[in-house]
PDB file of N, CA and C in Angstrom:
ATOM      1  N   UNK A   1     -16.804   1.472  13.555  1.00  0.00           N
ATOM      2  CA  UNK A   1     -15.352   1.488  13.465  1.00  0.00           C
ATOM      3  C   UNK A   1     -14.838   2.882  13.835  1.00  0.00           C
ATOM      4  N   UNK A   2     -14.041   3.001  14.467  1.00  0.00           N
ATOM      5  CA  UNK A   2     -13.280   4.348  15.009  1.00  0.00           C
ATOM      6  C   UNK A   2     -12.236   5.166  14.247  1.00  0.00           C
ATOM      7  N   UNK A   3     -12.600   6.048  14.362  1.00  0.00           N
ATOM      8  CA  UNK A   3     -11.679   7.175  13.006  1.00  0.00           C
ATOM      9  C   UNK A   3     -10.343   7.356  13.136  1.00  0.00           C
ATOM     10  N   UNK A   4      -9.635   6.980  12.574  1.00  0.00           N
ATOM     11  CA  UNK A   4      -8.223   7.082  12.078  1.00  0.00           C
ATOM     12  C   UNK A   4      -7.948   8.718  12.775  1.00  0.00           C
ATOM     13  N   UNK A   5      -6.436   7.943  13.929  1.00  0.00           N
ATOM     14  CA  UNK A   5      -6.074   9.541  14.078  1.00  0.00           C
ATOM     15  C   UNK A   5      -5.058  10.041  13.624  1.00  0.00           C
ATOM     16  N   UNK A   6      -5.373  11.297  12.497  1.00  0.00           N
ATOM     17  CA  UNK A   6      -4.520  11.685  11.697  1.00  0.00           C
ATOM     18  C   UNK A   6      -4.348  13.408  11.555  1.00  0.00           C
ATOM     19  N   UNK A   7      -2.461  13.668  11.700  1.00  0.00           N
ATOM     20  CA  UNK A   7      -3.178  15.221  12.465  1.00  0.00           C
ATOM     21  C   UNK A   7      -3.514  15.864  10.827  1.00  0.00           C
ATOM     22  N   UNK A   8      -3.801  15.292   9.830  1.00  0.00           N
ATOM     23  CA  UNK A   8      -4.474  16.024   8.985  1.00  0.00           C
ATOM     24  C   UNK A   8      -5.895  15.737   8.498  1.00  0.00           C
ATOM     25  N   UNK A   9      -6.990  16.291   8.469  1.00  0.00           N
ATOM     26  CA  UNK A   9      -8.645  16.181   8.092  1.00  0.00           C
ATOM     27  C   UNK A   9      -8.804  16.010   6.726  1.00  0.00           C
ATOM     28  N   UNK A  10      -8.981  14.687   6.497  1.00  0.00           N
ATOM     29  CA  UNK A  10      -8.847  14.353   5.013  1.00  0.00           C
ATOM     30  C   UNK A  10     -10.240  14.407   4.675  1.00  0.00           C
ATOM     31  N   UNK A  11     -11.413  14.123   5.760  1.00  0.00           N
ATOM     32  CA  UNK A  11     -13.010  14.051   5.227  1.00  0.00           C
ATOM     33  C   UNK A  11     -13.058  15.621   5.067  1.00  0.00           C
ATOM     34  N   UNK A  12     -12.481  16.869   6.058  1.00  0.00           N
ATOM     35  CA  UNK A  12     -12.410  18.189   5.570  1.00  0.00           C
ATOM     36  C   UNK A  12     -11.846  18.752   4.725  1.00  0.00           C
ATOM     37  N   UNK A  13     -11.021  18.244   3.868  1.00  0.00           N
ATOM     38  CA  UNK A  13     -10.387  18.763   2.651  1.00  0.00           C
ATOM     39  C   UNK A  13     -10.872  18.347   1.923  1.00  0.00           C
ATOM     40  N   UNK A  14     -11.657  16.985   1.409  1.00  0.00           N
ATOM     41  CA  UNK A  14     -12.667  16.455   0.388  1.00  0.00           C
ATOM     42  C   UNK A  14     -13.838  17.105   0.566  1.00  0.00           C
ATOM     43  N   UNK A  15     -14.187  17.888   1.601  1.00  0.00           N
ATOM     44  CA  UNK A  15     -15.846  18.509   1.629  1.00  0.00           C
ATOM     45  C   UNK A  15     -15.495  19.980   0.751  1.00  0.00           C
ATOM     46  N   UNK A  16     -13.875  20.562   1.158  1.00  0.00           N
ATOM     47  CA  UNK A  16     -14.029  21.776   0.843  1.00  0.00           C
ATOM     48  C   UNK A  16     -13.567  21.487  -0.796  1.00  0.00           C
ATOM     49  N   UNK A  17     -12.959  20.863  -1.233  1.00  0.00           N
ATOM     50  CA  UNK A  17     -12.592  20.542  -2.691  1.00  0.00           C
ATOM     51  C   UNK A  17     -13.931  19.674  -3.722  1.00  0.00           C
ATOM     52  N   UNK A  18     -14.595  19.224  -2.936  1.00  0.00           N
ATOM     53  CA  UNK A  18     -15.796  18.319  -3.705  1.00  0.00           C
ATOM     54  C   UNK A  18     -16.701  18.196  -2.595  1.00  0.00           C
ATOM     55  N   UNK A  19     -17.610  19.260  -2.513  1.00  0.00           N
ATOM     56  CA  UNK A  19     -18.556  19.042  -2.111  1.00  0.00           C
ATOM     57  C   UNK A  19     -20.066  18.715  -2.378  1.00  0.00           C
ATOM     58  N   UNK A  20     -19.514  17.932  -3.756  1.00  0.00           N
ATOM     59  CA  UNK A  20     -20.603  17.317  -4.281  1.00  0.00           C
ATOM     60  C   UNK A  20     -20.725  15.731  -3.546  1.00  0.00           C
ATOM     61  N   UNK A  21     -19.928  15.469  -3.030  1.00  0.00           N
ATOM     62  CA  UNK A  21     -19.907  13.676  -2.511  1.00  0.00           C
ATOM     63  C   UNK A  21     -19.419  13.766  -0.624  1.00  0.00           C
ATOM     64  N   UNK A  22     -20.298  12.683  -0.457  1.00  0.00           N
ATOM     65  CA  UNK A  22     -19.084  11.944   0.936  1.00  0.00           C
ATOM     66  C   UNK A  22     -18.536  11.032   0.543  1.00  0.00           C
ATOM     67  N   UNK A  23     -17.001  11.268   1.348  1.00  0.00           N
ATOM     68  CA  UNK A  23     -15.862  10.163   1.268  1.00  0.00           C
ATOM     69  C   UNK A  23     -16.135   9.231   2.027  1.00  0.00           C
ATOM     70  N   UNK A  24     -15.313   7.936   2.109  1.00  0.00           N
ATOM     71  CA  UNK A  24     -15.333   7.227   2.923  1.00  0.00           C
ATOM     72  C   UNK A  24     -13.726   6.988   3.057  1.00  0.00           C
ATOM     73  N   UNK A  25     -13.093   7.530   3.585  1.00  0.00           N
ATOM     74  CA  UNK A  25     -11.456   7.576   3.722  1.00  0.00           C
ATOM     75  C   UNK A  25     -10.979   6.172   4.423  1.00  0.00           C
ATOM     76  N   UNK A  26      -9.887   5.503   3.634  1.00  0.00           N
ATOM     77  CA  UNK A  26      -8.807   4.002   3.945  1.00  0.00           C
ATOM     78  C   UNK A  26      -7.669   4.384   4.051  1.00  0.00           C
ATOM     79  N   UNK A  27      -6.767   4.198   4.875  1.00  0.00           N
ATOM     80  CA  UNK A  27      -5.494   4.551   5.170  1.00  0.00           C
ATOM     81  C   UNK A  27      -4.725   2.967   4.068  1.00  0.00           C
ATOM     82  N   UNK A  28      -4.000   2.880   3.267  1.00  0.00           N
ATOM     83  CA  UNK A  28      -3.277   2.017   2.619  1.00  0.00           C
ATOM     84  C   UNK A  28      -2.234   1.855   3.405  1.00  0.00           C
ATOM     85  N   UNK A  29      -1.893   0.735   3.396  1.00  0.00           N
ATOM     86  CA  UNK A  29      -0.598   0.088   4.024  1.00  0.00           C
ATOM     87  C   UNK A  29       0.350   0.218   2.996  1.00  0.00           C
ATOM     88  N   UNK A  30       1.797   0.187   3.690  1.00  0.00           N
ATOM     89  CA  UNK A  30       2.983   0.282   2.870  1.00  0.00           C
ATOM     90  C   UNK A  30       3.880   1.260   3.189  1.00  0.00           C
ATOM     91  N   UNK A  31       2.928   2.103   3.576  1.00  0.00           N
ATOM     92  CA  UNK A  31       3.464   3.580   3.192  1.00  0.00           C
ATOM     93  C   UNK A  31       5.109   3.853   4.486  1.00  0.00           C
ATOM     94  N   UNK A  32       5.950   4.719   4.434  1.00  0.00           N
ATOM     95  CA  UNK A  32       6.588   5.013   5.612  1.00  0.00           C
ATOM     96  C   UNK A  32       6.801   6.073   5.923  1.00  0.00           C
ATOM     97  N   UNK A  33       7.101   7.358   4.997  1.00  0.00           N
ATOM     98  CA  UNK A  33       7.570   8.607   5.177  1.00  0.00           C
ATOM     99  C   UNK A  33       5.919   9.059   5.057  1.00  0.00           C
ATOM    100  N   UNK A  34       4.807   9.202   4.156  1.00  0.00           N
ATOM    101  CA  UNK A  34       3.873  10.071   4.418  1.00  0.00           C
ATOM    102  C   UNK A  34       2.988   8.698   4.369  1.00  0.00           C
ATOM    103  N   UNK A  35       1.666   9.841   4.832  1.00  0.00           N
ATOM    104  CA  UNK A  35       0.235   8.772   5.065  1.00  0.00           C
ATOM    105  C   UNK A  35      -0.570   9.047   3.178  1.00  0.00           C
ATOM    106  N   UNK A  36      -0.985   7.848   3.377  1.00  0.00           N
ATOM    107  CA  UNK A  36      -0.998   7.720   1.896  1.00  0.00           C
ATOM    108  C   UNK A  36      -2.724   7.198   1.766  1.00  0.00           C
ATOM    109  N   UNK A  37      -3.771   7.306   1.294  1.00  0.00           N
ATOM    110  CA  UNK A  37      -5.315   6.993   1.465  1.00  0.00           C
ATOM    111  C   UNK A  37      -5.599   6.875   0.732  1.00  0.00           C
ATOM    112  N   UNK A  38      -7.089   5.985   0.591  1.00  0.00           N
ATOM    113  CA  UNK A  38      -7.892   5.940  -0.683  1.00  0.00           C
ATOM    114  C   UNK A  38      -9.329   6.899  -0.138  1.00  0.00           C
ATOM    115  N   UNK A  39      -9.877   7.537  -1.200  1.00  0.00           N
ATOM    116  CA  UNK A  39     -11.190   8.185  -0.662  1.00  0.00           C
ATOM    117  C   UNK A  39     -12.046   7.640  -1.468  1.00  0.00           C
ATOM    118  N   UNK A  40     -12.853   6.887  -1.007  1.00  0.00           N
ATOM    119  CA  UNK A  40     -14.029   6.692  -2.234  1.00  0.00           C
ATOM    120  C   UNK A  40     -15.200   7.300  -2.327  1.00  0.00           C
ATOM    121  N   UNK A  41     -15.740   7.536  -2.945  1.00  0.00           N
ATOM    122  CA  UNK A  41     -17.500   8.200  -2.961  1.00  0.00           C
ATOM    123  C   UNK A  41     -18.621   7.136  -2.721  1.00  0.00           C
ATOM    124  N   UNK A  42     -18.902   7.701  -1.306  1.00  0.00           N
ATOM    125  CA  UNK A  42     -19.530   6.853  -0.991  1.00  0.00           C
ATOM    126  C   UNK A  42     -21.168   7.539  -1.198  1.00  0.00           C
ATOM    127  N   UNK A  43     -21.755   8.171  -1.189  1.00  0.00           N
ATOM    128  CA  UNK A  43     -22.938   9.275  -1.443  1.00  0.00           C
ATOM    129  C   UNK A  43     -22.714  10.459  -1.740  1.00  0.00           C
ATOM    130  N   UNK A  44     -23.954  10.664  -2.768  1.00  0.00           N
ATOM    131  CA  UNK A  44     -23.708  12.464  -2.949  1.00  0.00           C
ATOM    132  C   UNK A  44     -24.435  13.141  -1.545  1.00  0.00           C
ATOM    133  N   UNK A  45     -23.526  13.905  -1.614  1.00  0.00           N
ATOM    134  CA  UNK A  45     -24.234  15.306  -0.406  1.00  0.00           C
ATOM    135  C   UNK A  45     -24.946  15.693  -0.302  1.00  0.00           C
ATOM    136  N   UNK A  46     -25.664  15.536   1.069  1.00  0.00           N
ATOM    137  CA  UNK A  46     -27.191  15.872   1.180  1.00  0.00           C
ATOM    138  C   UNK A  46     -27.478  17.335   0.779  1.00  0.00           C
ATOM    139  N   UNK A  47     -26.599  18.722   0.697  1.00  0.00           N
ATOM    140  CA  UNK A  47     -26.480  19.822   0.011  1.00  0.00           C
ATOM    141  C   UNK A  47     -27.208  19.323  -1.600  1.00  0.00           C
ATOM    142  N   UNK A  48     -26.773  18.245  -2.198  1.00  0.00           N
ATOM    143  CA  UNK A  48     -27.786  17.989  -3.361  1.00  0.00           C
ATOM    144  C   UNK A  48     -28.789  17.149  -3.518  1.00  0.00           C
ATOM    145  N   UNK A  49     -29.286  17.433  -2.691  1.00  0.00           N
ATOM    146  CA  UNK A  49     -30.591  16.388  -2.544  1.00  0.00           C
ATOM    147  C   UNK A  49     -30.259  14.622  -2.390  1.00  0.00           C
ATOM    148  N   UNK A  50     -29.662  14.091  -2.312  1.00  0.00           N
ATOM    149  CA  UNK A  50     -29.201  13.015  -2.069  1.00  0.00           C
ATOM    150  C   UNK A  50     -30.162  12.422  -0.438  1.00  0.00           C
ATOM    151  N   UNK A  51     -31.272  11.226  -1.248  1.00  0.00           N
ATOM    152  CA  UNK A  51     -32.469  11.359  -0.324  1.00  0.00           C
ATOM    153  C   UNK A  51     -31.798   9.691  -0.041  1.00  0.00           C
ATOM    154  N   UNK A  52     -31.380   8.461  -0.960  1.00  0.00           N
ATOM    155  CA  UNK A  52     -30.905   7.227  -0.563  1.00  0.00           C
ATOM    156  C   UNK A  52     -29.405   7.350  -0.866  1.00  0.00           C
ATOM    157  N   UNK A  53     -28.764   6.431   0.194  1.00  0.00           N
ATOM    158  CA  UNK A  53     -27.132   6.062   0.450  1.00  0.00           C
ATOM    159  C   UNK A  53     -26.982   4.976  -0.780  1.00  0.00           C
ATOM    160  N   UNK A  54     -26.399   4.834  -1.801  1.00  0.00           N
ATOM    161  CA  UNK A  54     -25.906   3.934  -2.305  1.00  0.00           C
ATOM    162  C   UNK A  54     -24.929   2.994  -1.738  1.00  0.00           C
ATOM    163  N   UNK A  55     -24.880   1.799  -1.950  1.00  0.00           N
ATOM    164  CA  UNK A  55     -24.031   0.573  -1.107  1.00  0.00           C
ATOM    165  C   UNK A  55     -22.652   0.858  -1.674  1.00  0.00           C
ATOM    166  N   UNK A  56     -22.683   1.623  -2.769  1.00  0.00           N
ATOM    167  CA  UNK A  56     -20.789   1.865  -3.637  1.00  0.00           C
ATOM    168  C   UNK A  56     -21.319   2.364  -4.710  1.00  0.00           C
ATOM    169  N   UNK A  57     -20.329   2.815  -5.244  1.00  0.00           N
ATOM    170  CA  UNK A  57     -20.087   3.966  -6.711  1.00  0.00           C
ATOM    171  C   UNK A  57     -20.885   2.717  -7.924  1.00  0.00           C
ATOM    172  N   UNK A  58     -20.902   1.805  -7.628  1.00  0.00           N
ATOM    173  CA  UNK A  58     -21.813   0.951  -9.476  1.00  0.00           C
ATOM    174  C   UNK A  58     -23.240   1.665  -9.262  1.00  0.00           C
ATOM    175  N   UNK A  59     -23.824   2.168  -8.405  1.00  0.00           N
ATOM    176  CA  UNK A  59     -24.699   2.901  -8.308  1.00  0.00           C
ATOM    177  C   UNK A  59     -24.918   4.220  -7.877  1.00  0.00           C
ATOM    178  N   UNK A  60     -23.455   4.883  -7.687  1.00  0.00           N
ATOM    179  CA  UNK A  60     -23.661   6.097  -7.332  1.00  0.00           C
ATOM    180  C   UNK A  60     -23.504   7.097  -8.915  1.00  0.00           C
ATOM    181  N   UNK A  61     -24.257   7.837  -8.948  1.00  0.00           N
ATOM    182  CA  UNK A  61     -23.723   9.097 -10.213  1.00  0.00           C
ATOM    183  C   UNK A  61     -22.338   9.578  -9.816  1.00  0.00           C
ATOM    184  N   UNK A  62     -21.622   9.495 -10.887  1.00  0.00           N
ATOM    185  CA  UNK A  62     -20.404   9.768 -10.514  1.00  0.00           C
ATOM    186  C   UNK A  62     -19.834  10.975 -11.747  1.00  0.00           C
ATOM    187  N   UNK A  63     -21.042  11.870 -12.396  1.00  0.00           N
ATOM    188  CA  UNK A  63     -20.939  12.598 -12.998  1.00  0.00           C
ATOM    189  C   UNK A  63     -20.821  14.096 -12.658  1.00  0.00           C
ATOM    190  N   UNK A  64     -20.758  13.811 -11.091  1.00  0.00           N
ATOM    191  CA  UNK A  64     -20.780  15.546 -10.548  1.00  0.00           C
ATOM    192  C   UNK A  64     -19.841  15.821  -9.711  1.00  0.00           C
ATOM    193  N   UNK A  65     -19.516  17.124  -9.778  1.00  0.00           N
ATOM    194  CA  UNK A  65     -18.410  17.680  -8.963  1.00  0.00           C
ATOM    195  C   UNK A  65     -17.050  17.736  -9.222  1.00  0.00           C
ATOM    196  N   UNK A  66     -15.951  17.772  -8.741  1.00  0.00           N
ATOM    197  CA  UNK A  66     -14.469  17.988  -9.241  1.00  0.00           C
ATOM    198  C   UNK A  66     -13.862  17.052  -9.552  1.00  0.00           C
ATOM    199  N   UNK A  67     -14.195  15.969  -9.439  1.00  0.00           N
ATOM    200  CA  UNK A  67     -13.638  15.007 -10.207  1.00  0.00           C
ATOM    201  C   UNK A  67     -14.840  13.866 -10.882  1.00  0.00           C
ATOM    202  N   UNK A  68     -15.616  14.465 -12.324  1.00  0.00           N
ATOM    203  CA  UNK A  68     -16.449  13.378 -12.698  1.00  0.00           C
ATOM    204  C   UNK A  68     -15.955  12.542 -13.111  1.00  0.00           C
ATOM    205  N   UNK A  69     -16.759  11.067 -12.990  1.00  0.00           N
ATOM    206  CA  UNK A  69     -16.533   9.752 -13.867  1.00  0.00           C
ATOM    207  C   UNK A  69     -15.190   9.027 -12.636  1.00  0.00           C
ATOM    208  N   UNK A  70     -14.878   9.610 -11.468  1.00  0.00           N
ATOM    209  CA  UNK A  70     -14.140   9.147 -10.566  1.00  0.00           C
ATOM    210  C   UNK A  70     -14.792   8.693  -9.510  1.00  0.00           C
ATOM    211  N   UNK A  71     -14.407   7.363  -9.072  1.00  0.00           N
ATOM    212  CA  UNK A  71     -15.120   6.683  -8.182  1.00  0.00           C
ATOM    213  C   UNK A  71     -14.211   6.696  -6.668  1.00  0.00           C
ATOM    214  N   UNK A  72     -12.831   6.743  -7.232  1.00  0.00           N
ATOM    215  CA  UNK A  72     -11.875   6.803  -5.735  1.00  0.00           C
ATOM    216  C   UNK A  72     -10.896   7.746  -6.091  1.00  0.00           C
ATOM    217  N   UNK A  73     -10.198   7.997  -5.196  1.00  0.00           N
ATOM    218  CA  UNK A  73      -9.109   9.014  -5.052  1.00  0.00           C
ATOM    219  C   UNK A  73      -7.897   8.254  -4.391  1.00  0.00           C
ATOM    220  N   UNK A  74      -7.089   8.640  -4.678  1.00  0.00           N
ATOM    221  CA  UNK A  74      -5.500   8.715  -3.916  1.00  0.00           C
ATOM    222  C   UNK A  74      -5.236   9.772  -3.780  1.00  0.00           C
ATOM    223  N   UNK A  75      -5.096   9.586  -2.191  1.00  0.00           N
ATOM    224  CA  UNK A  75      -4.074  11.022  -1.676  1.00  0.00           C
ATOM    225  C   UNK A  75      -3.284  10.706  -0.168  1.00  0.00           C
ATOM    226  N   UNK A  76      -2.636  11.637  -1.035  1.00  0.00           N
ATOM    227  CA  UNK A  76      -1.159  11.679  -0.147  1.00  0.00           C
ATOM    228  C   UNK A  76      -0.656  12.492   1.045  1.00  0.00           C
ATOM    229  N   UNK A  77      -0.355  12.312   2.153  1.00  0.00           N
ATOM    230  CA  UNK A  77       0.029  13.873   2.651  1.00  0.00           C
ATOM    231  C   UNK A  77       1.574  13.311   3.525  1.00  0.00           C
ATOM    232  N   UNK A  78       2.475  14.257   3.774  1.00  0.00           N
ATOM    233  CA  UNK A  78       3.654  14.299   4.115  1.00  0.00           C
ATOM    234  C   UNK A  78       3.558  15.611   5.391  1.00  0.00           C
ATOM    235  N   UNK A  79       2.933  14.539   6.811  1.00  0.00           N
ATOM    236  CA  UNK A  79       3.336  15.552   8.110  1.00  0.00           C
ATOM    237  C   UNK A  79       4.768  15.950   8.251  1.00  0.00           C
ATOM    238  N   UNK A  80       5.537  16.493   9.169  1.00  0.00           N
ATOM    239  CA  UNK A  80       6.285  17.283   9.451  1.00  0.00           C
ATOM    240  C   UNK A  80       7.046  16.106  10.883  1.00  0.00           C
ATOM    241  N   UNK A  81       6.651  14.742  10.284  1.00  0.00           N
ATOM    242  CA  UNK A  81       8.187  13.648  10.748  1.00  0.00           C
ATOM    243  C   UNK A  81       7.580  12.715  10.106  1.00  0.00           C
ATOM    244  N   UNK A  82       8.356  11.075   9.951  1.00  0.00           N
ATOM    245  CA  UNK A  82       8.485  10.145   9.143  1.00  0.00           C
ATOM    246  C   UNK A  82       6.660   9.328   9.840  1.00  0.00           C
ATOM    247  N   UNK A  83       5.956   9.554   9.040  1.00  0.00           N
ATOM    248  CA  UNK A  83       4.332   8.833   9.113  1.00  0.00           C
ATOM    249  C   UNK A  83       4.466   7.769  10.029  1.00  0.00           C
ATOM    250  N   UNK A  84       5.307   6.352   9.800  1.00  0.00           N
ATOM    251  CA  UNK A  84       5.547   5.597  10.139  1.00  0.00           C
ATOM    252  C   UNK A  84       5.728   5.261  12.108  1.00  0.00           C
ATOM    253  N   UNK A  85       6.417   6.422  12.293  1.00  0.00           N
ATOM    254  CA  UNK A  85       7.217   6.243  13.012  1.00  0.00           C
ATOM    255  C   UNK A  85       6.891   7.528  14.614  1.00  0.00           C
ATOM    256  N   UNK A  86       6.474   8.266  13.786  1.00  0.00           N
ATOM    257  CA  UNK A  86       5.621   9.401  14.597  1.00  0.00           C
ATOM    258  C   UNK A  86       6.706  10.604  15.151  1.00  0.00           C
ATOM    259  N   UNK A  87       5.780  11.478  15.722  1.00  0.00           N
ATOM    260  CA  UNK A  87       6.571  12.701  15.658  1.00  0.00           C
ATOM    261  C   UNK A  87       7.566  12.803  16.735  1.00  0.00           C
ATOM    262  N   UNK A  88       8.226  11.961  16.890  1.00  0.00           N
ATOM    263  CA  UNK A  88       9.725  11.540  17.851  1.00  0.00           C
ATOM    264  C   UNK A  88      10.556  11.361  16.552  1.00  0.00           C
ATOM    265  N   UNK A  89      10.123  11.569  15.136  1.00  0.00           N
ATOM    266  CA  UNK A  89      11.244  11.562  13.966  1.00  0.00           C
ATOM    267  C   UNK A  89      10.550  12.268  13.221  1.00  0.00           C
ATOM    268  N   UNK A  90      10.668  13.825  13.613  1.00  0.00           N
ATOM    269  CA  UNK A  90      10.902  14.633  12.391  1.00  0.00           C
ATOM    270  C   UNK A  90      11.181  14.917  11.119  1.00  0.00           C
ATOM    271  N   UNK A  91      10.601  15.737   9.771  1.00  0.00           N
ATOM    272  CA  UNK A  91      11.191  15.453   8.752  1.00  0.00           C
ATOM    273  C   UNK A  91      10.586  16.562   7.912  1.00  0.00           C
ATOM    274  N   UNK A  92      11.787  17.339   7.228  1.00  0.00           N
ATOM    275  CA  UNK A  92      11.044  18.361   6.335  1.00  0.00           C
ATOM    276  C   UNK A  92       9.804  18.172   5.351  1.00  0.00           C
ATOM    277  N   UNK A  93       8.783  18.787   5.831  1.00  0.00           N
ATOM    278  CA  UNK A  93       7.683  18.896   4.609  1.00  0.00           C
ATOM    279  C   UNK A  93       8.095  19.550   3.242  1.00  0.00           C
ATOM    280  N   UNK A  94       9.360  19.987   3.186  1.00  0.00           N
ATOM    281  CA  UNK A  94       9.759  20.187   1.284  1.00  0.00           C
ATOM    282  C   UNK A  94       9.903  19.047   0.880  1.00  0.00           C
ATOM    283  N   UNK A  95      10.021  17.697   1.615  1.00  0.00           N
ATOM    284  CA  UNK A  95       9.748  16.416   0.340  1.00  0.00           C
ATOM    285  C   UNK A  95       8.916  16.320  -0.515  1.00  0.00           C
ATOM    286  N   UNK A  96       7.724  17.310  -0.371  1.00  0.00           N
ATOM    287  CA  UNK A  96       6.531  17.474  -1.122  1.00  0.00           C
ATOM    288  C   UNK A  96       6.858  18.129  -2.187  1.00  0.00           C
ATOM    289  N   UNK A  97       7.802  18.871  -2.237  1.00  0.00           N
ATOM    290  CA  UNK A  97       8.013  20.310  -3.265  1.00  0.00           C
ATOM    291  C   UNK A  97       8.677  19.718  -4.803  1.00  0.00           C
TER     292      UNK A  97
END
């Protein structure tokens, strides 16, 4: 399957914030003004010895790194025009603030 093009690096901001796991990043539908994702943990990082891929988190340890006992994430980001609609509609990033 082919990677979501998004001008922000969501698998690079989960490596530098938790680099105890790989994500497996979902873009959620709905959304219109920002892009909105699920990240799940899909394996710990070969940085920790992580020698087999678990099929999903009922078997992954989910006791390490910046968010323990968390199996998915939501996150949000708000580019600089309406997500939806693309950058032919501009839009202040202080909606975030």
């Amino acid at each position: 399957m082919a990677e979501p093009k998004w001008d922000f690096d969501f698998h690079n901001y989960l490596r530098e914030i938790d680099p105890a796991y790989i994500y497996q990043i979902d873009r959620l539908t709905g959304g219109v003004v920002n892009v909105t994702v699920r990240a799940s943990k899909t394996a710990l990082a070969p940085t920790l010895g992580a020698v087999e891929q678990p099929s999903g988190t009922a078997s992954l340890d989910l006791s390490r790194g910046r968010f323990p006992g968390h199996g998915t994430l939501i996150l949000k980001y708000a580019p600089p025009y309406i997500a939806s609609i693309g950058e032919g509609a501009p839009m202040s990033q202080t909606r975030q603030v």
